[in-house]
C-alpha atoms as a PDB file:
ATOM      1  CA  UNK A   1     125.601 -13.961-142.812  1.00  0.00           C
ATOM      2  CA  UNK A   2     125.751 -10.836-144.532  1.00  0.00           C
ATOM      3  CA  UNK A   3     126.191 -11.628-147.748  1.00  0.00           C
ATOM      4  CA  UNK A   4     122.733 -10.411-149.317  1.00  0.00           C
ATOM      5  CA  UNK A   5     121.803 -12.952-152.304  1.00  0.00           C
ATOM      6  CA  UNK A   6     119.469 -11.993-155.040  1.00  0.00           C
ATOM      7  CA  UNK A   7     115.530 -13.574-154.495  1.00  0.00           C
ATOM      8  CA  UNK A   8     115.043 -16.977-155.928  1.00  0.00           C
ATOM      9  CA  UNK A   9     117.011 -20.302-156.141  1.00  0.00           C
ATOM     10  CA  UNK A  10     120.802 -20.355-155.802  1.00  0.00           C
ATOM     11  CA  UNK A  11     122.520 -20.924-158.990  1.00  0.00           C
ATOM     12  CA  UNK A  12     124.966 -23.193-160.257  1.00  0.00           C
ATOM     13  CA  UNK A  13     127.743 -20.891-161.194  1.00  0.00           C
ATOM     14  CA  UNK A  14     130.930 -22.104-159.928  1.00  0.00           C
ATOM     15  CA  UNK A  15     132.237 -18.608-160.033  1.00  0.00           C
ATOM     16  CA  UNK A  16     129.621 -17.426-157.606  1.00  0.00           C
ATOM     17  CA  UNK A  17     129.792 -20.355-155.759  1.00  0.00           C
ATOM     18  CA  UNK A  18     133.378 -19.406-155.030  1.00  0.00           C
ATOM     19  CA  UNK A  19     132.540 -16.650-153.957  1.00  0.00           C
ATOM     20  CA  UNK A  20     129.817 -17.245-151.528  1.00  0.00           C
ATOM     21  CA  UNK A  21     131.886 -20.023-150.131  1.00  0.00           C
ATOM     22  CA  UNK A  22     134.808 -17.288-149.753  1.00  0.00           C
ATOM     23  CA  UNK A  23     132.724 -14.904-148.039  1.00  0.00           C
ATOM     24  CA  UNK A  24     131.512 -17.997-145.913  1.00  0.00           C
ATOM     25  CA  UNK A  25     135.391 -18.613-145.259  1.00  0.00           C
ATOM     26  CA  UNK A  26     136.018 -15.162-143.893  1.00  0.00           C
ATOM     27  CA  UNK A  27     133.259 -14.862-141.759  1.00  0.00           C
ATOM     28  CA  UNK A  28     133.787 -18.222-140.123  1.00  0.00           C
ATOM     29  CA  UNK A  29     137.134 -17.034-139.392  1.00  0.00           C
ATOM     30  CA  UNK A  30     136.290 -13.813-138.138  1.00  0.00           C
ATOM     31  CA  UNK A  31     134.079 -15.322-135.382  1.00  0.00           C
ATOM     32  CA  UNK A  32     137.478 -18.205-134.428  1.00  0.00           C
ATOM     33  CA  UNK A  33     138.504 -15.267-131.658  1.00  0.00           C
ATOM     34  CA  UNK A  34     140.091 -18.215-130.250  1.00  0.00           C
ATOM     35  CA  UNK A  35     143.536 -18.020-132.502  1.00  0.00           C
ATOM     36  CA  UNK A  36     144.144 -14.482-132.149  1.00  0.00           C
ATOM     37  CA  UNK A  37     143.499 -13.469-135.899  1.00  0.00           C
ATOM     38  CA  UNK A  38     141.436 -11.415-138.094  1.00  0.00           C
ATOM     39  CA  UNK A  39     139.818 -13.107-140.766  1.00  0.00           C
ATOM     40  CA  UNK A  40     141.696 -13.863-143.918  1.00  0.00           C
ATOM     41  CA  UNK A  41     144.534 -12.039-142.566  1.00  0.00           C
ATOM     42  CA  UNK A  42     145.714 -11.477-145.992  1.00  0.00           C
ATOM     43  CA  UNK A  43     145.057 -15.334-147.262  1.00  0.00           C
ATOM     44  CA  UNK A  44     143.797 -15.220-150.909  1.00  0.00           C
ATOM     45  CA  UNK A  45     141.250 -18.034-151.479  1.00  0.00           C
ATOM     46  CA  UNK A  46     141.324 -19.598-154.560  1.00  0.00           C
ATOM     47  CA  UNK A  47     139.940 -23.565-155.650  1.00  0.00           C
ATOM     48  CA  UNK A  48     143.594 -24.872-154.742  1.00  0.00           C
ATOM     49  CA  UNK A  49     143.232 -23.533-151.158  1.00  0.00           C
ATOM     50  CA  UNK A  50     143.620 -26.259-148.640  1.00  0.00           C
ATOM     51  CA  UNK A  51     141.092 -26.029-145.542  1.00  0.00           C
ATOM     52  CA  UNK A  52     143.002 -27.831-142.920  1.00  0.00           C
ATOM     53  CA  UNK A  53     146.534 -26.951-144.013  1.00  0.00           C
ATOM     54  CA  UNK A  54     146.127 -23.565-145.381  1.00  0.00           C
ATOM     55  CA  UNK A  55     143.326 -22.210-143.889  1.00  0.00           C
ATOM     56  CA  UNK A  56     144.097 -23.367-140.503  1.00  0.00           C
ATOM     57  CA  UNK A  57     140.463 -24.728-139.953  1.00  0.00           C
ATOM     58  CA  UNK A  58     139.231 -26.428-137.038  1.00  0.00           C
ATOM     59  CA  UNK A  59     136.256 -29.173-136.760  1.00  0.00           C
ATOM     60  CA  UNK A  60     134.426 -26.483-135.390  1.00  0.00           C
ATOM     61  CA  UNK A  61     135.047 -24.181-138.042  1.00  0.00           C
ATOM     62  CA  UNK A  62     133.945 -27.049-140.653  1.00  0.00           C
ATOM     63  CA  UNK A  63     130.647 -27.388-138.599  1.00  0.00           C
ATOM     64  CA  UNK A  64     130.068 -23.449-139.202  1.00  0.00           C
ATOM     65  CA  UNK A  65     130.773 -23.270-142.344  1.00  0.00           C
ATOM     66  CA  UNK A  66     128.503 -25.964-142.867  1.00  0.00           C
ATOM     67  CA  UNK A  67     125.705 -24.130-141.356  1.00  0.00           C
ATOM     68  CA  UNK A  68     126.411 -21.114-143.608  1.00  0.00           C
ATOM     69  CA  UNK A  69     126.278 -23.574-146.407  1.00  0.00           C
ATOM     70  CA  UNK A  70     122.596 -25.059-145.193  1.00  0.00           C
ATOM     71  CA  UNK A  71     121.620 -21.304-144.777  1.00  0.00           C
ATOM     72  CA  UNK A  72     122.640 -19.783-148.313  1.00  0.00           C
ATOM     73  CA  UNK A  73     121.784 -23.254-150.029  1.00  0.00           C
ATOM     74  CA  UNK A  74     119.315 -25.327-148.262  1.00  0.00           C
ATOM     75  CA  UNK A  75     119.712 -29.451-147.423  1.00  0.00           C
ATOM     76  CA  UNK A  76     120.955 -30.067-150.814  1.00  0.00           C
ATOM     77  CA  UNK A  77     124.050 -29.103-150.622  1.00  0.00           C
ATOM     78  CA  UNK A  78     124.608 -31.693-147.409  1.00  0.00           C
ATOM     79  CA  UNK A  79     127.929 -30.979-146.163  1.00  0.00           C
ATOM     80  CA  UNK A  80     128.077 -33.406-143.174  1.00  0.00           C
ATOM     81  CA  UNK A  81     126.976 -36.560-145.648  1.00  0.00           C
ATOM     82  CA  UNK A  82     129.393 -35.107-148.329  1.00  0.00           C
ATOM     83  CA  UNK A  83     132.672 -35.051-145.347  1.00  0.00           C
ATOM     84  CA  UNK A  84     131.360 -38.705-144.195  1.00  0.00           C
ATOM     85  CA  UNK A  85     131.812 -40.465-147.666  1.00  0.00           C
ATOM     86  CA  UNK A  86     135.775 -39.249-147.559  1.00  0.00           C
ATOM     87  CA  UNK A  87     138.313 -40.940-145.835  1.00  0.00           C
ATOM     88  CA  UNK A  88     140.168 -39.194-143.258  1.00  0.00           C
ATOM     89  CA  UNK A  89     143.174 -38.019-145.318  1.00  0.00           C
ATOM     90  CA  UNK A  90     140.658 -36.832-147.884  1.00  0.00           C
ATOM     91  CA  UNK A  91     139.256 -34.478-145.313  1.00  0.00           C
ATOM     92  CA  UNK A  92     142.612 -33.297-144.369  1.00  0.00           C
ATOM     93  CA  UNK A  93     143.383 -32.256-147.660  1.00  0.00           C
ATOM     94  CA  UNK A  94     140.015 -31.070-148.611  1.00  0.00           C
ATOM     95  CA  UNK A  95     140.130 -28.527-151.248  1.00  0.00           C
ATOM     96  CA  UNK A  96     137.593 -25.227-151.586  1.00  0.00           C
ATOM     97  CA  UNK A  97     137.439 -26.377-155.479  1.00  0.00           C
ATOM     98  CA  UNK A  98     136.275 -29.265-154.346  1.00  0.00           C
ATOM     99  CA  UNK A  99     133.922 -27.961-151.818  1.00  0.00           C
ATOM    100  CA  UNK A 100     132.682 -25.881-154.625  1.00  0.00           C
ATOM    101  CA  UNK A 101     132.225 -28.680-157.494  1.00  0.00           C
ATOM    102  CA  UNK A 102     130.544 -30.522-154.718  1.00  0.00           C
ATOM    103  CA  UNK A 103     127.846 -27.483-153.964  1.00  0.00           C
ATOM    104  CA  UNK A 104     127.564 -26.862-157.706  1.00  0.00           C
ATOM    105  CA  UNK A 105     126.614 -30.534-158.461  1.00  0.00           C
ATOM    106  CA  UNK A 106     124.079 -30.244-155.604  1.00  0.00           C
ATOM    107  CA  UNK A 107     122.808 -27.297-157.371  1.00  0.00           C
ATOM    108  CA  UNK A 108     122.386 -28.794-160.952  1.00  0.00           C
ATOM    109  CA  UNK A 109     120.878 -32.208-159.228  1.00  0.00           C
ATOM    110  CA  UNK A 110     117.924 -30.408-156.875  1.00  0.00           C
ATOM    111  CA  UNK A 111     116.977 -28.030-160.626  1.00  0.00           C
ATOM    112  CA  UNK A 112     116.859 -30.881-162.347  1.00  0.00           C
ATOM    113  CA  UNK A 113     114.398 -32.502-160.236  1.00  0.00           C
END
């Protein structure tokens, strides 16, 4: 990714959190050469934005991202077990608010340990 992160422990900031998981967005999108456009295209992200309906994401696309998520955040923030306790609809309509309340509470768990 190449996003550069200051040294240290990610922090629980759900502002920068948005961020990082914007910048995580556009880059997974930017690789999808398979539909033809560039990025965002435009798309503002914001915690309302929908990643199946709004985003256009793929399975594939929620595997990335959840590599970039591993990569900037480490094991806590475990996207995979986080998708598997939803039910399907709740994946369709996933949220990147509630992507990022999920990442932040990861966050605030592993410092408090």
């Amino acid at each position: 990714m190449t996003t550069t992160h200051p040294a240290g422990p990610p922090e629980a900031d759900e502002d920068a959190i948005l961020a990082d998981i914007t910048a995580m967005i556009a880059e997974v999108l930017e690789d999808d050469g398979l539909d033809g456009t560039d990025g965002l295209d435009g798309t503002e992200i914001g915690t309302q934005t929908r990643f199946g309906r709004d985003l256009e994401f793929e399975s594939i696309d929620l595997v990335t991202l959840a590599g970039h998520l591993e990569a900037r955040y480490g094991r806590q923030v475990n996207f995979a077990e986080f998708v598997a306790s939803m039910e399907l609809d709740d994946i369709i309509e996933l949220t990147v608010g509630r992507l990022v309340e999920h990442v932040a509470s990861c966050l605030k768990s592993a410092g408090a340990a």
